[in-house]
N, C-alpha and C. Protein backbone atom coordinates (compact mmCIF):
# COMPACT_ATOMS: atom_id res chain seq x y z
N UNK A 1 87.65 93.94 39.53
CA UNK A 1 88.97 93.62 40.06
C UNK A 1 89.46 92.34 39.39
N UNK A 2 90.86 92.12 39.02
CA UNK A 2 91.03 90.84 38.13
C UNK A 2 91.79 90.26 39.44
N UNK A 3 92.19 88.97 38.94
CA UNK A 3 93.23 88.25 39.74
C UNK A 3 93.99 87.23 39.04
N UNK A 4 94.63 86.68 39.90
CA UNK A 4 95.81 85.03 39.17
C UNK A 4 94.55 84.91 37.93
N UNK A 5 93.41 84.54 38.68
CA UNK A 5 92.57 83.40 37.25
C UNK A 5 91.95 84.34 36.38
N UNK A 6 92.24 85.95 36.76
CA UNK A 6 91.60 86.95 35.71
C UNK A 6 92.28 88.03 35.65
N UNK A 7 93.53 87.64 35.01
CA UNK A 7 94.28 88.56 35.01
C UNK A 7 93.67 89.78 34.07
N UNK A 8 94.48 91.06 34.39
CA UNK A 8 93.85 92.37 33.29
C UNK A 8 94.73 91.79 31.91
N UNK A 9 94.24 92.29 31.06
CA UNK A 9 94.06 91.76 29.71
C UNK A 9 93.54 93.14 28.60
N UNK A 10 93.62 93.10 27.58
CA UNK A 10 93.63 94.35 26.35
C UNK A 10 93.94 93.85 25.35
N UNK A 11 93.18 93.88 24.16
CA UNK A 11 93.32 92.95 22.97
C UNK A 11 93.66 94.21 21.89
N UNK A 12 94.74 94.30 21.22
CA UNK A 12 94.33 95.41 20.14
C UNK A 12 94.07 94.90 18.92
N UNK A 13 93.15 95.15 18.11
CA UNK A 13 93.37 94.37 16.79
C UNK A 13 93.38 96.02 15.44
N UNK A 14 93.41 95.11 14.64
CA UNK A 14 93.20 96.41 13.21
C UNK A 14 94.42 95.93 12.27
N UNK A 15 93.93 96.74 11.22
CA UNK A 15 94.72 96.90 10.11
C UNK A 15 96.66 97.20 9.93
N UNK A 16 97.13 96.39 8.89
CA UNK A 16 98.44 96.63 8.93
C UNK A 16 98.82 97.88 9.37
N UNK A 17 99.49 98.70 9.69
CA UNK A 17 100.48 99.96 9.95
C UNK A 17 99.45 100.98 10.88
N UNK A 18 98.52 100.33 11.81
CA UNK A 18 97.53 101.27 12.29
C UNK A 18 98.36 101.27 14.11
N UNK A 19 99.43 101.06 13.87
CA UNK A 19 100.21 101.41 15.36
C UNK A 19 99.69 100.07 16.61
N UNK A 20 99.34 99.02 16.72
CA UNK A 20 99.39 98.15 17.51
C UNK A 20 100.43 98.19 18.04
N UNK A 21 101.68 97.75 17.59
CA UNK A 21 102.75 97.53 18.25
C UNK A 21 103.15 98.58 19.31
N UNK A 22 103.13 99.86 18.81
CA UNK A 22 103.28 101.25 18.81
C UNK A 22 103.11 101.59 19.94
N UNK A 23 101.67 101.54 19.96
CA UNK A 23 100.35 101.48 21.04
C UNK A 23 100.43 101.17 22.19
N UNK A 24 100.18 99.64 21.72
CA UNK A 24 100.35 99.00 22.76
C UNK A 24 101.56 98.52 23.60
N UNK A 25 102.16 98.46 23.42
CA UNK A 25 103.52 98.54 24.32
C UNK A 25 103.62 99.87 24.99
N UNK A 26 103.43 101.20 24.80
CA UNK A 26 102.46 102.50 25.82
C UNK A 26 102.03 101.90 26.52
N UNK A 27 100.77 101.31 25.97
CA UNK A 27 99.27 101.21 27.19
C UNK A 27 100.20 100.43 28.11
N UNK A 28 100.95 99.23 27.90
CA UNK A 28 100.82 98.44 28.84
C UNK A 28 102.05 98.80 29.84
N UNK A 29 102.83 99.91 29.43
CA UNK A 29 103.82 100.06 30.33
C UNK A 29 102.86 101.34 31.56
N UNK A 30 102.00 101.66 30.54
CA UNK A 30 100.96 102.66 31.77
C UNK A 30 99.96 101.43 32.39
N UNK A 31 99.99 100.65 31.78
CA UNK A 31 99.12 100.04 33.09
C UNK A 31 100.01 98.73 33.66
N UNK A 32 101.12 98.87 33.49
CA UNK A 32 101.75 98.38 34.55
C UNK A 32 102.60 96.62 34.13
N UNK A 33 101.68 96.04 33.16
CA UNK A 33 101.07 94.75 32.88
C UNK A 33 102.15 94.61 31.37
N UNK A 34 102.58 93.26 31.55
CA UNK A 34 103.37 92.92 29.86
C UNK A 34 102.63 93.09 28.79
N UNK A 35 103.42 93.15 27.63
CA UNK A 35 103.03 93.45 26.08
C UNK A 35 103.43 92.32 25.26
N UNK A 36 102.09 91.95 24.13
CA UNK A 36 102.61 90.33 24.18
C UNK A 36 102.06 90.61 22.42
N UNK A 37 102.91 90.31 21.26
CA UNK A 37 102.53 90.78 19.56
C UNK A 37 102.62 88.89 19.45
N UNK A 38 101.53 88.85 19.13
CA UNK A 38 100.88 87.31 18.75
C UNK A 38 101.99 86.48 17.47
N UNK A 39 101.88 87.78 16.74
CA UNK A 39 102.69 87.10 15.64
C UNK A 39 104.29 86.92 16.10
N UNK A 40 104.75 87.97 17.08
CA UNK A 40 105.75 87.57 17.05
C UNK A 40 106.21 86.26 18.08
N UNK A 41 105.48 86.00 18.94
CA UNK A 41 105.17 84.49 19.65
C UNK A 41 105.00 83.51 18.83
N UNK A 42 104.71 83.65 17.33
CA UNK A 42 104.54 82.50 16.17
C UNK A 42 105.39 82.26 15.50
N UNK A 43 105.98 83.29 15.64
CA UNK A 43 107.44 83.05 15.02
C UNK A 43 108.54 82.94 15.77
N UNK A 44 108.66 83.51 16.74
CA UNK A 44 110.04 82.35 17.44
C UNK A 44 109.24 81.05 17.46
N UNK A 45 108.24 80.91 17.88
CA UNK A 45 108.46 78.80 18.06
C UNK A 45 108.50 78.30 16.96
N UNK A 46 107.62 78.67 15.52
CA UNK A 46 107.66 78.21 14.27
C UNK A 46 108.07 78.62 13.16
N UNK A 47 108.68 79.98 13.32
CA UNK A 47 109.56 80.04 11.96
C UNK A 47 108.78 81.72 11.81
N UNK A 48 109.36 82.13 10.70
CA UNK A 48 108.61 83.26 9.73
C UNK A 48 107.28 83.12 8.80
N UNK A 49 106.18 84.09 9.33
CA UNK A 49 105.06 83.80 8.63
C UNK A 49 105.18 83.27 7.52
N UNK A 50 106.09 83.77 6.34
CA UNK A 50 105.98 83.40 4.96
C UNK A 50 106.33 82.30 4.73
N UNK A 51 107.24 81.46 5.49
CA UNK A 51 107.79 80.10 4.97
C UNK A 51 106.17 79.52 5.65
N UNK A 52 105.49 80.21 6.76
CA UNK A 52 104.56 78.72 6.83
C UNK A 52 103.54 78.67 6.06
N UNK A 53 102.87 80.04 5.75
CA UNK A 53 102.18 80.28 4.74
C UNK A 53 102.57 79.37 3.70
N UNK A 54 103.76 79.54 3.14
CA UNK A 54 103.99 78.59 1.98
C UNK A 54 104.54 77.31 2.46
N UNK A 55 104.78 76.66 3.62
CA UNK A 55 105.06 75.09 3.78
C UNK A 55 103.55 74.73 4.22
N UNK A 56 102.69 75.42 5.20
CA UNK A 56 101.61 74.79 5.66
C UNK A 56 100.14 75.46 5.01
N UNK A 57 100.28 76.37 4.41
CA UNK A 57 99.04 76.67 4.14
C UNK A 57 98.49 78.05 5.40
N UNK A 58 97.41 78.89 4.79
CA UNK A 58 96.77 79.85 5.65
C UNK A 58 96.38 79.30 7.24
N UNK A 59 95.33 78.35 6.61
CA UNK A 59 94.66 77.39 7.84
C UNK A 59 95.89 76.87 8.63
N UNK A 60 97.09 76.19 8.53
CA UNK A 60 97.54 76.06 9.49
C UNK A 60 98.05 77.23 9.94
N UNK A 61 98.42 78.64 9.39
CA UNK A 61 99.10 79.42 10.26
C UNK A 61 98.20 79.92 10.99
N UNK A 62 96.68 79.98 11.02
CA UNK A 62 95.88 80.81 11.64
C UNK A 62 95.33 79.66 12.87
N UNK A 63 95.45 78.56 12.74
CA UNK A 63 95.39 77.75 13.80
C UNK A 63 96.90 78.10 14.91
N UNK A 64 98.05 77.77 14.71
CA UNK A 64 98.89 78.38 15.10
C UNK A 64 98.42 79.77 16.34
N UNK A 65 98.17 80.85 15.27
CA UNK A 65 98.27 82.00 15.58
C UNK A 65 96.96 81.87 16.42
N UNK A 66 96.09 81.40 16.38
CA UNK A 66 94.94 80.65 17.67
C UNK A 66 95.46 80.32 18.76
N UNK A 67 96.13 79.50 18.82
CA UNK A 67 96.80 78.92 20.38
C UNK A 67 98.07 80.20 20.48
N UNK A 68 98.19 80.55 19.91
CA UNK A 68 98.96 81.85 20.82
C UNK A 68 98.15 83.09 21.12
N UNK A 69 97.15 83.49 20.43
CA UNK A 69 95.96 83.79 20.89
C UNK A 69 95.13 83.73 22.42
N UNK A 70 95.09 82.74 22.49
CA UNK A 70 94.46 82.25 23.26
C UNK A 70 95.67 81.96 25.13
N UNK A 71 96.58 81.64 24.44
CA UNK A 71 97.61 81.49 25.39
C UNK A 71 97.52 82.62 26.05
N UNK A 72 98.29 83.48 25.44
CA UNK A 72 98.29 85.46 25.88
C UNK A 72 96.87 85.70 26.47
N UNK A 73 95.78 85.32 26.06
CA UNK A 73 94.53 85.63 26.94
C UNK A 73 94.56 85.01 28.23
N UNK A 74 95.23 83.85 28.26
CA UNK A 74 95.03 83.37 29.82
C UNK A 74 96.24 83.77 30.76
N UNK A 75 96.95 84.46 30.11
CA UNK A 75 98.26 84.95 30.93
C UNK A 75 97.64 86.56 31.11
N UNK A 76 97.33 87.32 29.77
CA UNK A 76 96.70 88.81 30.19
C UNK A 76 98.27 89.41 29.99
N UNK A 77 97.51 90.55 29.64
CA UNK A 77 98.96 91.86 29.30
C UNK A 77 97.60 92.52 28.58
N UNK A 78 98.85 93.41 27.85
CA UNK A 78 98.09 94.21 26.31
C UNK A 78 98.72 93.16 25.25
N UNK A 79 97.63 92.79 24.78
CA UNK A 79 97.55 91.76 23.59
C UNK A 79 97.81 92.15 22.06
N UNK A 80 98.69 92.12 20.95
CA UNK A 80 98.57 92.95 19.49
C UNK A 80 98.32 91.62 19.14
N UNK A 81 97.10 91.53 18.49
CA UNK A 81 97.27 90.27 17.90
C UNK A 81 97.47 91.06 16.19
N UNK A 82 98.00 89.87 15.06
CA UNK A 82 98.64 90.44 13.64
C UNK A 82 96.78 90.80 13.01
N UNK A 83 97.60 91.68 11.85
CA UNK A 83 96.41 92.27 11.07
C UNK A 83 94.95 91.14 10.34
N UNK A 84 95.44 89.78 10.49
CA UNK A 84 94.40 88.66 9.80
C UNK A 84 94.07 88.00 11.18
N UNK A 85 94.30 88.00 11.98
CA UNK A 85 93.78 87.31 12.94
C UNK A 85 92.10 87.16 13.23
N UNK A 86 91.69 87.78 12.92
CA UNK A 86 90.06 88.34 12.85
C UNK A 86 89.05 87.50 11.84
N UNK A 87 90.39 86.99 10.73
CA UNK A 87 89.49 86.59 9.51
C UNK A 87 89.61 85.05 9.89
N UNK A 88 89.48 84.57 11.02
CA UNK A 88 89.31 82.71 11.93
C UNK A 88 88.02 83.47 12.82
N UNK A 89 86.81 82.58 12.30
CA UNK A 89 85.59 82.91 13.29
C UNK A 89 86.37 82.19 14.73
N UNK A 90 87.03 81.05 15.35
CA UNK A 90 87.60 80.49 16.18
C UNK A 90 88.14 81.76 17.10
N UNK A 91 89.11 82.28 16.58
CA UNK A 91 90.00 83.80 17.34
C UNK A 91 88.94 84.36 17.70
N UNK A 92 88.33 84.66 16.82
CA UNK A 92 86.88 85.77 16.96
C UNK A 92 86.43 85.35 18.53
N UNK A 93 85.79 84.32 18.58
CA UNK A 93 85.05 83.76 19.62
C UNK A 93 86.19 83.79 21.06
N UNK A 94 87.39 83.46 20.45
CA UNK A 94 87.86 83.58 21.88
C UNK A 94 88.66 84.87 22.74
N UNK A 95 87.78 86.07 21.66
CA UNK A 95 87.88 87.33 22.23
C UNK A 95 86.75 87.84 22.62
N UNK A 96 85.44 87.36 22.84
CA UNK A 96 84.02 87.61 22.94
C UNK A 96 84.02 88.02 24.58
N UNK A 97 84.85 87.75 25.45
CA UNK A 97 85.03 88.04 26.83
C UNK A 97 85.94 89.35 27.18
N UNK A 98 86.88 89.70 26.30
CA UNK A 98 87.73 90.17 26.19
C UNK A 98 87.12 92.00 26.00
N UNK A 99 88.08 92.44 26.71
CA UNK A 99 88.17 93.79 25.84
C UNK A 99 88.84 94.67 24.98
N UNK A 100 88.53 94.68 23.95
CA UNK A 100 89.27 94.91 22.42
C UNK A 100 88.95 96.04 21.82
N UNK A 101 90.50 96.50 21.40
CA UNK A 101 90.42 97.71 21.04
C UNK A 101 91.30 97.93 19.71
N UNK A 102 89.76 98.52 18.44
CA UNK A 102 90.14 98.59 17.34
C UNK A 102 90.81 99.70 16.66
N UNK A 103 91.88 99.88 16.67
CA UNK A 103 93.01 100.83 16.15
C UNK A 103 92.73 101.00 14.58
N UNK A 104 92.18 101.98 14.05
CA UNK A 104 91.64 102.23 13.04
C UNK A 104 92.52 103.53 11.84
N UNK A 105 93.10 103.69 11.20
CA UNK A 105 93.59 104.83 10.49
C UNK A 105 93.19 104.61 8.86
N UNK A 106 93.67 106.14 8.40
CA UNK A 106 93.11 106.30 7.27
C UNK A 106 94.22 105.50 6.27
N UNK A 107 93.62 105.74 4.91
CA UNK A 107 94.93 105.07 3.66
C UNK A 107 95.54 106.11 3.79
N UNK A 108 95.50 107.41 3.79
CA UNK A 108 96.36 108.64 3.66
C UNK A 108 97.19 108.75 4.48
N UNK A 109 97.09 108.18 6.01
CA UNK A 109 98.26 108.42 7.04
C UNK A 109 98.81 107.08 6.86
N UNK A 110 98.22 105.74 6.21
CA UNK A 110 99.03 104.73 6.16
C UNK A 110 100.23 104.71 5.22
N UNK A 111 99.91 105.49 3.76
CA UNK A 111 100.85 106.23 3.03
C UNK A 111 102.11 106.40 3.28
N UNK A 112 101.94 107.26 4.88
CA UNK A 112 103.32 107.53 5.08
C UNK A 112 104.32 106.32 6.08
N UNK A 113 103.14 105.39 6.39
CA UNK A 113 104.09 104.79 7.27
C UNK A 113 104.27 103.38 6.62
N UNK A 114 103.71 103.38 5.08
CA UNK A 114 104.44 102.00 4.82
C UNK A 114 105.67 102.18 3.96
N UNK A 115 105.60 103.07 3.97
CA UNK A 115 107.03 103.58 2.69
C UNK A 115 108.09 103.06 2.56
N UNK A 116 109.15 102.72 3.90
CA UNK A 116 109.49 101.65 4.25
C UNK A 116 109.58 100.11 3.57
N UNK A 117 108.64 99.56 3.51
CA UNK A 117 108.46 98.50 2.63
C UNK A 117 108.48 97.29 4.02
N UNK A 118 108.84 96.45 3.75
CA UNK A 118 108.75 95.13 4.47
C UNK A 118 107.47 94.57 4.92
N UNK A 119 106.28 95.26 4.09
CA UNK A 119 105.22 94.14 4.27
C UNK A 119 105.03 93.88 2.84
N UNK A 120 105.02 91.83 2.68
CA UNK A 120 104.83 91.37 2.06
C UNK A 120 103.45 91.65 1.76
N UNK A 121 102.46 91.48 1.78
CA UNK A 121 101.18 91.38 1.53
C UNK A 121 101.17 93.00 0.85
N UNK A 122 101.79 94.19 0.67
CA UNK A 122 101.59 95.21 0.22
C UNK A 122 102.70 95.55 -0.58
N UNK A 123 103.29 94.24 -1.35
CA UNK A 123 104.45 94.43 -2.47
C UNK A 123 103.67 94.96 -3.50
N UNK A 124 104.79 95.49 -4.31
CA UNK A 124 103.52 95.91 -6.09
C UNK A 124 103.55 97.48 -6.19
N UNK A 125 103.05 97.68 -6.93
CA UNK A 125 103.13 99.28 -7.54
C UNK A 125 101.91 100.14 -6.78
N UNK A 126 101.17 99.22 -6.08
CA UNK A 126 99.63 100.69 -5.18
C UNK A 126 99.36 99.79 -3.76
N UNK A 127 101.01 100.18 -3.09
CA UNK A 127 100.43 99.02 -1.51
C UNK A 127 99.69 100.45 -0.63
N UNK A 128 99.01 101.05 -1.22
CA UNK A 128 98.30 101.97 -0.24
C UNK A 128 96.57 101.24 -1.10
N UNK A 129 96.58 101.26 -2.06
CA UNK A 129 95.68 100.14 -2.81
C UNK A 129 95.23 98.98 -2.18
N UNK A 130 96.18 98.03 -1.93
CA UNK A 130 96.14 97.10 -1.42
C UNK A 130 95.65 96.81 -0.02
N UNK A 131 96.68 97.29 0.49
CA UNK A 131 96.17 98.02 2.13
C UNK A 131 94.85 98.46 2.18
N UNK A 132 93.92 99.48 1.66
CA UNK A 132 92.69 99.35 1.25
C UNK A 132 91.78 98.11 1.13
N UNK A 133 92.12 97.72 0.24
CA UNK A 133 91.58 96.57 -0.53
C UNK A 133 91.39 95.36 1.04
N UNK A 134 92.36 95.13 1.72
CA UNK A 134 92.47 94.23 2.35
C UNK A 134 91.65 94.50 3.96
N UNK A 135 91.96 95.87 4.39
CA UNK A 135 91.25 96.71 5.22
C UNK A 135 89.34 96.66 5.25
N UNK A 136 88.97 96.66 3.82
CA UNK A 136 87.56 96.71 3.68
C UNK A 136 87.15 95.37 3.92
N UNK A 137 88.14 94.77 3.33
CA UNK A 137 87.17 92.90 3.67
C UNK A 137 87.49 92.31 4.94
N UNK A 138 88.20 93.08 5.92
CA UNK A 138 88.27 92.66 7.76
C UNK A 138 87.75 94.16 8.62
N UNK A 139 87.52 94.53 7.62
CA UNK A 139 86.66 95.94 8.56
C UNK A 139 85.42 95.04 9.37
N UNK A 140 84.84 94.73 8.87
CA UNK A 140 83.76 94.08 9.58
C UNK A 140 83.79 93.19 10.59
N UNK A 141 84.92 92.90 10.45
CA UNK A 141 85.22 91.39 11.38
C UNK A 141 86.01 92.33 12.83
N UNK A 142 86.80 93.42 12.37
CA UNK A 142 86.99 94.03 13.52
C UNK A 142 86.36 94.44 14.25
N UNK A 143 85.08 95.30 13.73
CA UNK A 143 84.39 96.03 13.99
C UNK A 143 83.38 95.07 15.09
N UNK A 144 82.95 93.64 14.51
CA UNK A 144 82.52 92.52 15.36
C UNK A 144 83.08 92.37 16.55
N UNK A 145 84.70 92.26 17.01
CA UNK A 145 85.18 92.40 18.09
C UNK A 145 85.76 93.34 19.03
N UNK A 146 84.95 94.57 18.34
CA UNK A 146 85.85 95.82 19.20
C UNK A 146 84.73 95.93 20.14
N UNK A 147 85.06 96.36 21.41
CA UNK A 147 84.66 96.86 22.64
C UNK A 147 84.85 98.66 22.39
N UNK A 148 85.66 99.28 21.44
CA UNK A 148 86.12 100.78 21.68
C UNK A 148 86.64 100.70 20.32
N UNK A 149 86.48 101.71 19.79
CA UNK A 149 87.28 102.27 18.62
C UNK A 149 88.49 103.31 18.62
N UNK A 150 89.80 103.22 18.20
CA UNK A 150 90.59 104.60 18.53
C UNK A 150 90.73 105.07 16.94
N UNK A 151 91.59 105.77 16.06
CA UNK A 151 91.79 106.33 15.41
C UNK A 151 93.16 106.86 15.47
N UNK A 152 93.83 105.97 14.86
CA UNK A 152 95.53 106.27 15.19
C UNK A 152 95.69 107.30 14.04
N UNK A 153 94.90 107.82 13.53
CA UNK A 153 95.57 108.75 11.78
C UNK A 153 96.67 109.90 12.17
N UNK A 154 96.30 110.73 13.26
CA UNK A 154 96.18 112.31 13.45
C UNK A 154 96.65 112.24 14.68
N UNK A 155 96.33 111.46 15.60
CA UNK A 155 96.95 112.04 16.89
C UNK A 155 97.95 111.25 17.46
N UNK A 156 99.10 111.79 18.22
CA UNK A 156 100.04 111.25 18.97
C UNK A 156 100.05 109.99 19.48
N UNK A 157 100.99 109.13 19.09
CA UNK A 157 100.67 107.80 19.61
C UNK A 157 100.49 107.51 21.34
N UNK A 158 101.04 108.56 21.72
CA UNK A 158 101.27 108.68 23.59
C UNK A 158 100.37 109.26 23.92
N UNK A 159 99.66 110.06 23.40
CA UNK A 159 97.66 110.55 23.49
C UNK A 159 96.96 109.35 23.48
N UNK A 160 97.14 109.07 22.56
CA UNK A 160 96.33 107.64 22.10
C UNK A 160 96.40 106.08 23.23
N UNK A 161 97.75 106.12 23.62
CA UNK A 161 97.60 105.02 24.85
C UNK A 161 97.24 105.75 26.31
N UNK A 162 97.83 106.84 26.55
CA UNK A 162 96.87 107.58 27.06
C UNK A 162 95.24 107.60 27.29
N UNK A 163 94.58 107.75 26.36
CA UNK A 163 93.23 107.71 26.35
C UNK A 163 92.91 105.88 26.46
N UNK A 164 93.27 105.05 26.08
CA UNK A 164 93.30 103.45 25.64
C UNK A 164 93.59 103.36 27.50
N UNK A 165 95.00 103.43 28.17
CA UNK A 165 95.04 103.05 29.07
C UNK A 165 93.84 103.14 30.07
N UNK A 166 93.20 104.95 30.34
CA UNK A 166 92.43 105.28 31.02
C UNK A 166 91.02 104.83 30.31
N UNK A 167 90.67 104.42 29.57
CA UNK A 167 89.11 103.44 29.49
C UNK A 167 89.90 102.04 29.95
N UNK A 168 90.76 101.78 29.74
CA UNK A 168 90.69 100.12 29.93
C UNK A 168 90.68 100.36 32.02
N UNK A 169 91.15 100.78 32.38
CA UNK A 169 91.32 101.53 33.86
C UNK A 169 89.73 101.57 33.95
N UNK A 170 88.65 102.32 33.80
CA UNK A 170 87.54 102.87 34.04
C UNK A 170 86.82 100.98 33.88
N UNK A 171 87.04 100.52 33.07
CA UNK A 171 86.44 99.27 32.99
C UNK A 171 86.59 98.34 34.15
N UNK A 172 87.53 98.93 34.51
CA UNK A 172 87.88 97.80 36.26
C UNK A 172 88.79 96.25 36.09
């Protein structure tokens, strides 16, 4: 049973275009509880990732993106934290209580959903390449903080919070 000092709480993490946002804003309207995208809490108070990246450096944006991290954990909702959040052992640790759920898809269904364009980090002539590339070196680090694995490739995103809502439910 949670309360004021433990509120319910749901962390999603994973790879660019693997439906967090998607997702989780589902789960949390089925379980009742706000929906809170880390990055976008970093950017209304401080600007757009890319200017801080390039005024402050990685380390300060991932400190940043820590205390909003961490904030959203003591308030509770369904949590998206952004696709690098994982790669700060700090974040890591202050999801070790938490229950986190790693939203996982293939390069082949990511294919279709970056087509679009507007992620920087997958500019260039092979952002299904890239996306890869970047996926394998935080696979591990996700995989460190997941409590549950889903698989957004193939099935319905409203299946998918569906199944996400009812384990996070069964957990109490």
């Amino acid at each position: 049973m949670t309360s004021a000092a433990d509120p319910l709480s749901l962390v999603l993490v994973g790879p660019m275009a693997a439906g967090k946002t998607s997702v989780g804003r589902r789960v949390a309207r089925r379980l009742g509880i706000p929906f809170v995208d880390t990055d976008k809490r970093v950017v209304a108070v401080h600007g757009p990732i890319p200017l801080i990246f390039e005024e402050h450096g990685e380390s300060h944006f991932r400190a940043l993106e820590r205390a909003e991290v961490a904030e959203a954990l003591r308030a509770g909702g369904v949590i998206s934290l952004g696709g690098g959040a994982v790669t700060d052992p700090a974040t890591r640790r202050l999801l070790l209580d938490h229950p986190v759920v790693f939203l996982t898809v293939t390069p082949a269904a990511v294919a279709d959903r970056i087509q679009s364009g507007g992620r920087p980090l997958l500019a260039g002539d092979d952002p299904v390449g890239r996306w890869t590339q970047i996926f394998e070196e935080r696979r591990d680090w996700y995989d460190e903080v997941a409590s549950v694995t889903f698989d957004t490739s193939r099935r319905p995103m409203q299946r998918i919070a569906d199944d996400i809502a009812a384990w996070r439910r069964e957990l109490g």
